[in-house]
N, C-alpha and C. Protein backbone atom coordinates (compact mmCIF):
# COMPACT_ATOMS: atom_id res chain seq x y z
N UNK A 1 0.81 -1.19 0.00
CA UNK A 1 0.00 0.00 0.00
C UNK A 1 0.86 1.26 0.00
N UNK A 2 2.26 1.51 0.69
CA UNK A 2 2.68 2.74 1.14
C UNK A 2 3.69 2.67 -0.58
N UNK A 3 3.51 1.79 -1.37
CA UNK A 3 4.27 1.65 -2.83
C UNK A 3 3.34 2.65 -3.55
N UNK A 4 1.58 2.54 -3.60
CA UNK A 4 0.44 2.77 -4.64
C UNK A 4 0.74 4.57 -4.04
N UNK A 5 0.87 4.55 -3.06
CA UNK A 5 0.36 5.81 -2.42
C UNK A 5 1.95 6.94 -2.73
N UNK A 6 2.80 6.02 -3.16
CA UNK A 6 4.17 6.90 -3.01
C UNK A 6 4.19 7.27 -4.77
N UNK A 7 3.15 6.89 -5.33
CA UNK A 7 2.96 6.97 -7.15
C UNK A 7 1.95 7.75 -7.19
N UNK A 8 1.18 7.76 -6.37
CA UNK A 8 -0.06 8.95 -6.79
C UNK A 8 0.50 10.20 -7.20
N UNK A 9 -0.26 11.00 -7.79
CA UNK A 9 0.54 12.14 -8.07
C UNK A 9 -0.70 13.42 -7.41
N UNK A 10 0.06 13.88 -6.05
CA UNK A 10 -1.14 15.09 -5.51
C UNK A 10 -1.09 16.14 -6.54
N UNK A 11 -2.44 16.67 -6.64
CA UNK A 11 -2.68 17.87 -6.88
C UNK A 11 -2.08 18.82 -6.61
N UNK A 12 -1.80 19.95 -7.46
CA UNK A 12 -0.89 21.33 -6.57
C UNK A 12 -2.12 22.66 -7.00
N UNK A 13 -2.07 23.83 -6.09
CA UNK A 13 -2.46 24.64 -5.96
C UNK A 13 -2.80 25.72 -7.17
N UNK A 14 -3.68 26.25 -7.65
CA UNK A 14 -3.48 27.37 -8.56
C UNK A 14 -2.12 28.29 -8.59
N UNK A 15 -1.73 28.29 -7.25
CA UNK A 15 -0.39 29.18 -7.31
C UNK A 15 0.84 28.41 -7.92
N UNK A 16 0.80 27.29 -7.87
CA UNK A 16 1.82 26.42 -7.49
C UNK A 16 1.58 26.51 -9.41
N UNK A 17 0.75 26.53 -9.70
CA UNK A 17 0.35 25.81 -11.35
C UNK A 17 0.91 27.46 -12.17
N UNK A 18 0.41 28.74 -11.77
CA UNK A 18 1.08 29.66 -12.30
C UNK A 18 2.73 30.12 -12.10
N UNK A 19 3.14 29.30 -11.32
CA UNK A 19 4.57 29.28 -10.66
C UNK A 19 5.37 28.29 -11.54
N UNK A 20 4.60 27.15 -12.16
CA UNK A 20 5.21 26.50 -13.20
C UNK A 20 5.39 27.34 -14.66
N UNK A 21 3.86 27.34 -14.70
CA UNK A 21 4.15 28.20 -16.28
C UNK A 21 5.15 29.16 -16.09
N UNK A 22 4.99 30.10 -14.94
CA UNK A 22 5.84 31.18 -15.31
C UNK A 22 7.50 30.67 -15.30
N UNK A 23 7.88 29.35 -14.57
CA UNK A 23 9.18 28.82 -14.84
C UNK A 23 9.43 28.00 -15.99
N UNK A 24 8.36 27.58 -16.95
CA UNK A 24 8.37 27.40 -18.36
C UNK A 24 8.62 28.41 -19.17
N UNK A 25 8.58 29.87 -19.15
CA UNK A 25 8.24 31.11 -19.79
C UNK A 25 9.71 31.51 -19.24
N UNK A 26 10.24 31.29 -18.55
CA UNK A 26 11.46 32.35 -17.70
C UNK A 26 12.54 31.34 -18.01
N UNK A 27 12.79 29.87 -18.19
CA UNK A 27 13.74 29.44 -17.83
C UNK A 27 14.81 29.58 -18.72
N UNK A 28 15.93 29.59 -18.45
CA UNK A 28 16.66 30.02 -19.13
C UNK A 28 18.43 28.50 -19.21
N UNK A 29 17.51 27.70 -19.10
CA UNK A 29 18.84 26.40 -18.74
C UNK A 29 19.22 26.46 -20.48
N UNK A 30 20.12 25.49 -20.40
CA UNK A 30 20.89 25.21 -21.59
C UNK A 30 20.49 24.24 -22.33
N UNK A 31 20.35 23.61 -23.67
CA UNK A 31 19.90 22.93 -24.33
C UNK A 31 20.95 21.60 -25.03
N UNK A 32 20.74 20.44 -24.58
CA UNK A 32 22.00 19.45 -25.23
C UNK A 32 21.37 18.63 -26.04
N UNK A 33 21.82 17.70 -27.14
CA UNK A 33 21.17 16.93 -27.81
C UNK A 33 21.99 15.60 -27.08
N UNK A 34 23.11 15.50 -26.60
CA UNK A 34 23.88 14.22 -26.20
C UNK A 34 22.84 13.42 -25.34
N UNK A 35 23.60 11.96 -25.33
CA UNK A 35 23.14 10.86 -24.85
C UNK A 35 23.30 11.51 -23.01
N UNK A 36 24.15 12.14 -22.61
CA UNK A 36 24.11 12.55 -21.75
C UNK A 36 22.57 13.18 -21.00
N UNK A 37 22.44 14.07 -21.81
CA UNK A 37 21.62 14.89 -21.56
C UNK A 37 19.87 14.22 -21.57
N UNK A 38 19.73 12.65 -21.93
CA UNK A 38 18.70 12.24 -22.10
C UNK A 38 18.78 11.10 -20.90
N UNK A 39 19.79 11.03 -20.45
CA UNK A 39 19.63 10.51 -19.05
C UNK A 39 19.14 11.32 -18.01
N UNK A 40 20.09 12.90 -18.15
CA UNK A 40 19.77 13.95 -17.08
C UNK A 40 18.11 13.71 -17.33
N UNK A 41 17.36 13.95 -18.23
CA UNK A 41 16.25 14.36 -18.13
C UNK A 41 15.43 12.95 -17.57
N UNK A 42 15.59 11.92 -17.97
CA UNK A 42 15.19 10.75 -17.16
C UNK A 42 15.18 10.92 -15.95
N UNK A 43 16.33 11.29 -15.43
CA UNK A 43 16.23 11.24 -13.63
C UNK A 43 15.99 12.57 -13.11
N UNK A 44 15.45 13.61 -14.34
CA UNK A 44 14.77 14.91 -13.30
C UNK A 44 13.33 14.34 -13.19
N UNK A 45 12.95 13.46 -14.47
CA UNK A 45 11.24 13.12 -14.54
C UNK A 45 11.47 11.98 -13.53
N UNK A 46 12.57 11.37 -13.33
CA UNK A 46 11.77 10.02 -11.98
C UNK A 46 12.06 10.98 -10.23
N UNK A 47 12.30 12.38 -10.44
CA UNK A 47 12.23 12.65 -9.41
C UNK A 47 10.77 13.37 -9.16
N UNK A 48 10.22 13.33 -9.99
CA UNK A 48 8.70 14.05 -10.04
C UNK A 48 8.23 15.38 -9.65
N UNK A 49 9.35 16.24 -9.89
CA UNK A 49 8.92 17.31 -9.56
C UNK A 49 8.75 18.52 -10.91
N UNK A 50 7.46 19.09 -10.67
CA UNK A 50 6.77 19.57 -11.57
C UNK A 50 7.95 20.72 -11.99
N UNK A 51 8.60 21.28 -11.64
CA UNK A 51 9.28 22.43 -12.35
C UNK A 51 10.24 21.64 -13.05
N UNK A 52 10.51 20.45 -12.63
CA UNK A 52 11.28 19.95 -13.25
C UNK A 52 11.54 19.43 -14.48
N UNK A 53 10.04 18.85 -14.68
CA UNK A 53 9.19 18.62 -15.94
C UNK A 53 9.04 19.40 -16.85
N UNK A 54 9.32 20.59 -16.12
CA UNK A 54 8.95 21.77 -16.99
C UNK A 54 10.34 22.27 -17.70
N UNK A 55 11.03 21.56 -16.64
CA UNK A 55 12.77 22.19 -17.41
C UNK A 55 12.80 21.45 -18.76
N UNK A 56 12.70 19.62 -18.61
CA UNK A 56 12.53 18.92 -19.60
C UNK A 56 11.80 19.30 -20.95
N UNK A 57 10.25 19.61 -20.54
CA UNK A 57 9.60 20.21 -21.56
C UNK A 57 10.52 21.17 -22.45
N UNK A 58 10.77 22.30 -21.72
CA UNK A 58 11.56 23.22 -22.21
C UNK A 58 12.93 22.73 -23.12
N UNK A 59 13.41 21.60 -22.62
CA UNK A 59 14.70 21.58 -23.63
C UNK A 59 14.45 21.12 -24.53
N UNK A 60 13.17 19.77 -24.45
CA UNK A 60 12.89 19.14 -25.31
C UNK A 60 11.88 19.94 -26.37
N UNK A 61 11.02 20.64 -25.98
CA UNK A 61 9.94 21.30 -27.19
C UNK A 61 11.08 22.50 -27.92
N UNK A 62 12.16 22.97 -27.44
CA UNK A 62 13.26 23.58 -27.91
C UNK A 62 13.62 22.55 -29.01
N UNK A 63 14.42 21.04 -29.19
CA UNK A 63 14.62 20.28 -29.73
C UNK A 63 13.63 20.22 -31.31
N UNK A 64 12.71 20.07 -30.80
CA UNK A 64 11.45 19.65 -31.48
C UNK A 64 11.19 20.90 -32.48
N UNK A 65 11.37 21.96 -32.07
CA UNK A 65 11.49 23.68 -32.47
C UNK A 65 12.33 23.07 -33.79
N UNK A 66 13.43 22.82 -33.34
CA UNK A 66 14.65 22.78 -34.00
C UNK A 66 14.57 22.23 -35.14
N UNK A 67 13.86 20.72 -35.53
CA UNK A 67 13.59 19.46 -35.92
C UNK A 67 15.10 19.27 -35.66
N UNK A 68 15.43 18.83 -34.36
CA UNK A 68 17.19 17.98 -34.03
C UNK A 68 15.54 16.32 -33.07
N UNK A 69 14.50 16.12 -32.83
CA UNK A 69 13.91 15.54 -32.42
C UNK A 69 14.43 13.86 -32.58
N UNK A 70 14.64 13.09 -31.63
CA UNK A 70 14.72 11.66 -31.97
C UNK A 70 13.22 10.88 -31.15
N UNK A 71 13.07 10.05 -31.71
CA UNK A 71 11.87 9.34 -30.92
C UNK A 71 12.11 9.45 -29.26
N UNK A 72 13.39 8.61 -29.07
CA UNK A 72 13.34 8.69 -27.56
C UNK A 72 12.93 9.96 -27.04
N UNK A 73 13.26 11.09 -27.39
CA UNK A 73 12.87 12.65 -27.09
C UNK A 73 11.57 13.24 -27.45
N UNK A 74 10.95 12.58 -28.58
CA UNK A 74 9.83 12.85 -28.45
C UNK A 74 8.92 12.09 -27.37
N UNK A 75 9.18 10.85 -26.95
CA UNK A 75 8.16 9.59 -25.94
C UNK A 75 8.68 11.06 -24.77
N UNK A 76 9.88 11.36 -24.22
CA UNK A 76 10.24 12.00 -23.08
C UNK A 76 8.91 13.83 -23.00
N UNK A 77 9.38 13.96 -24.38
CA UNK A 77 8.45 15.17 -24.43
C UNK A 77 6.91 14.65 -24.23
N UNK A 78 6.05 13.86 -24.42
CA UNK A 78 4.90 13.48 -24.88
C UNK A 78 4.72 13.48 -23.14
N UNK A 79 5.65 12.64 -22.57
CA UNK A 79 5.47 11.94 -21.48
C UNK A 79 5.70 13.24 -20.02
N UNK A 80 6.29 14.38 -20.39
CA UNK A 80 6.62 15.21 -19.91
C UNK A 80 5.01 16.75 -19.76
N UNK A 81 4.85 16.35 -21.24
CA UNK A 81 3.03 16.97 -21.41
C UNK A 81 2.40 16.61 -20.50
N UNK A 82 2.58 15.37 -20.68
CA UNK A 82 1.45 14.60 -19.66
C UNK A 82 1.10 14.78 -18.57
N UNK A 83 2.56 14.77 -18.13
CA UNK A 83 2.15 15.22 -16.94
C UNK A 83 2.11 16.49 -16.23
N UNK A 84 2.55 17.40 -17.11
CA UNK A 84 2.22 19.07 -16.52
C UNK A 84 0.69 18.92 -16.88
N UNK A 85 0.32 18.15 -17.54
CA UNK A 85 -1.25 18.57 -18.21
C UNK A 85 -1.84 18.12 -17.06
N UNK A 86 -1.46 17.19 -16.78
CA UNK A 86 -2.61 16.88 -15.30
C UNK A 86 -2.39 17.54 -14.43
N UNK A 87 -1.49 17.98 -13.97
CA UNK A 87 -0.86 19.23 -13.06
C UNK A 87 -1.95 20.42 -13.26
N UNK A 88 -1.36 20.80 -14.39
CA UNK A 88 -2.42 22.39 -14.78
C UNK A 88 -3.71 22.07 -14.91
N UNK A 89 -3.92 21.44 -15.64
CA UNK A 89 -5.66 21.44 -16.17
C UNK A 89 -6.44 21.27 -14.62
N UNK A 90 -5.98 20.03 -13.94
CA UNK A 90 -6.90 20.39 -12.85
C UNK A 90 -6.35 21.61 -11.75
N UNK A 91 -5.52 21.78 -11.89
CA UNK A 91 -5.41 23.34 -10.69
C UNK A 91 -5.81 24.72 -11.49
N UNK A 92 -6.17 24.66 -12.79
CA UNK A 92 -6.29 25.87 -13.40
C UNK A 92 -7.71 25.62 -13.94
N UNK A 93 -8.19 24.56 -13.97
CA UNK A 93 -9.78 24.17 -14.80
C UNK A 93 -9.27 25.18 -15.81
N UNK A 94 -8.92 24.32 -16.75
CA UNK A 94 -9.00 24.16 -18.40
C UNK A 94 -9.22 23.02 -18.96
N UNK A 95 -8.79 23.05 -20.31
CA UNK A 95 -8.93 21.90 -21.32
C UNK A 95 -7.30 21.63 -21.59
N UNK A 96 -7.20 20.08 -21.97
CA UNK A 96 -6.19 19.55 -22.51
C UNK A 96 -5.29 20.71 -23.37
N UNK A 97 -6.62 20.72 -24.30
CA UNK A 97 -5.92 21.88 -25.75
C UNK A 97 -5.61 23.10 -25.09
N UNK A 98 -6.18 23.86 -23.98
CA UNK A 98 -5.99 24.80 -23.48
C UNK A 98 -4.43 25.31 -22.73
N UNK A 99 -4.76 23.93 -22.25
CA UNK A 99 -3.22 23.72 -21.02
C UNK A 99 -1.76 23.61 -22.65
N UNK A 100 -1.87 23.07 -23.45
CA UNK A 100 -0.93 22.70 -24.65
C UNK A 100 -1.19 24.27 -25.50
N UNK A 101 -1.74 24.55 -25.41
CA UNK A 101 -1.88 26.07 -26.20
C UNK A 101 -0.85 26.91 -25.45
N UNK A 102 -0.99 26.94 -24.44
CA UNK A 102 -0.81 28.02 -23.13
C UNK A 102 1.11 27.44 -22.87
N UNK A 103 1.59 26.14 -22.47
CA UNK A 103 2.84 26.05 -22.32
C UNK A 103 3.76 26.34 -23.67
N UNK A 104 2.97 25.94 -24.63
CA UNK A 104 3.66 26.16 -25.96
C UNK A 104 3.91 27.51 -26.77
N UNK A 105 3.18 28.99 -25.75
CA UNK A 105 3.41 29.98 -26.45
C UNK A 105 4.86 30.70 -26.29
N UNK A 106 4.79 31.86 -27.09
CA UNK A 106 6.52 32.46 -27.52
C UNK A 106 6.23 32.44 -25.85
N UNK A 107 7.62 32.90 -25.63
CA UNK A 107 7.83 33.81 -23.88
C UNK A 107 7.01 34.64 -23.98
N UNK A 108 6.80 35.49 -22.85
CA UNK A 108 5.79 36.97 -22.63
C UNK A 108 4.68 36.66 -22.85
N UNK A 109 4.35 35.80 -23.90
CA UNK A 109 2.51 35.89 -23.62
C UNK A 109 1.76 35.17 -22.46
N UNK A 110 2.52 34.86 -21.58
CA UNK A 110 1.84 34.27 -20.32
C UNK A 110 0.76 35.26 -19.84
């Protein structure tokens, strides 16, 4: 039981959900295509923390920007949506398309 319960993923706050976007919109990390750099992002997503996801997003929808995209990076990006989407959509009541509209714009239009 203390396994099911250590996988749930709690809800975070409206604040907590505009505190992401705005660290999707602001971040300013560095971008790698190496094998390196697709591990880093593996073990920021198995640490589960939402800004963290958001760093990933960020390097990877950068990638994807680029077309430098490999499958493994796209499953990481897809899988990285995912889960800010459940994050936002329920702390912000929106829509799927809403929440993917909204992380994907230039900077500043937050």
């Amino acid at each position: 039981m203390k396994e099911a319960a250590e996988t749930v993923r709690s809800p975070i706050s409206r604040k907590q959900a505009r505190q992401i976007l705005d660290h999707i919109k602001t971040w300013e990390g560095r971008t790698n295509r190496q094998w390196k750099a697709r591990a880093a992002h593996q073990a920021a997503m198995n640490r589960g923390s939402p800004f963290e996801y958001a760093e990933v997003f960020n390097c990877l929808h950068w990638l994807e920007a680029e077309g430098l995209m490999r499958q493994t990076d796209r499953d990481r990006l897809n899988e990285a949506i995912d889960y800010l989407g459940d994050k936002l959509i329920f702390a912000l009541g929106m829509t799927s398309g809403q929440m993917h509209k909204l992380i994907t714009m230039p900077t500043g239009e937050l």
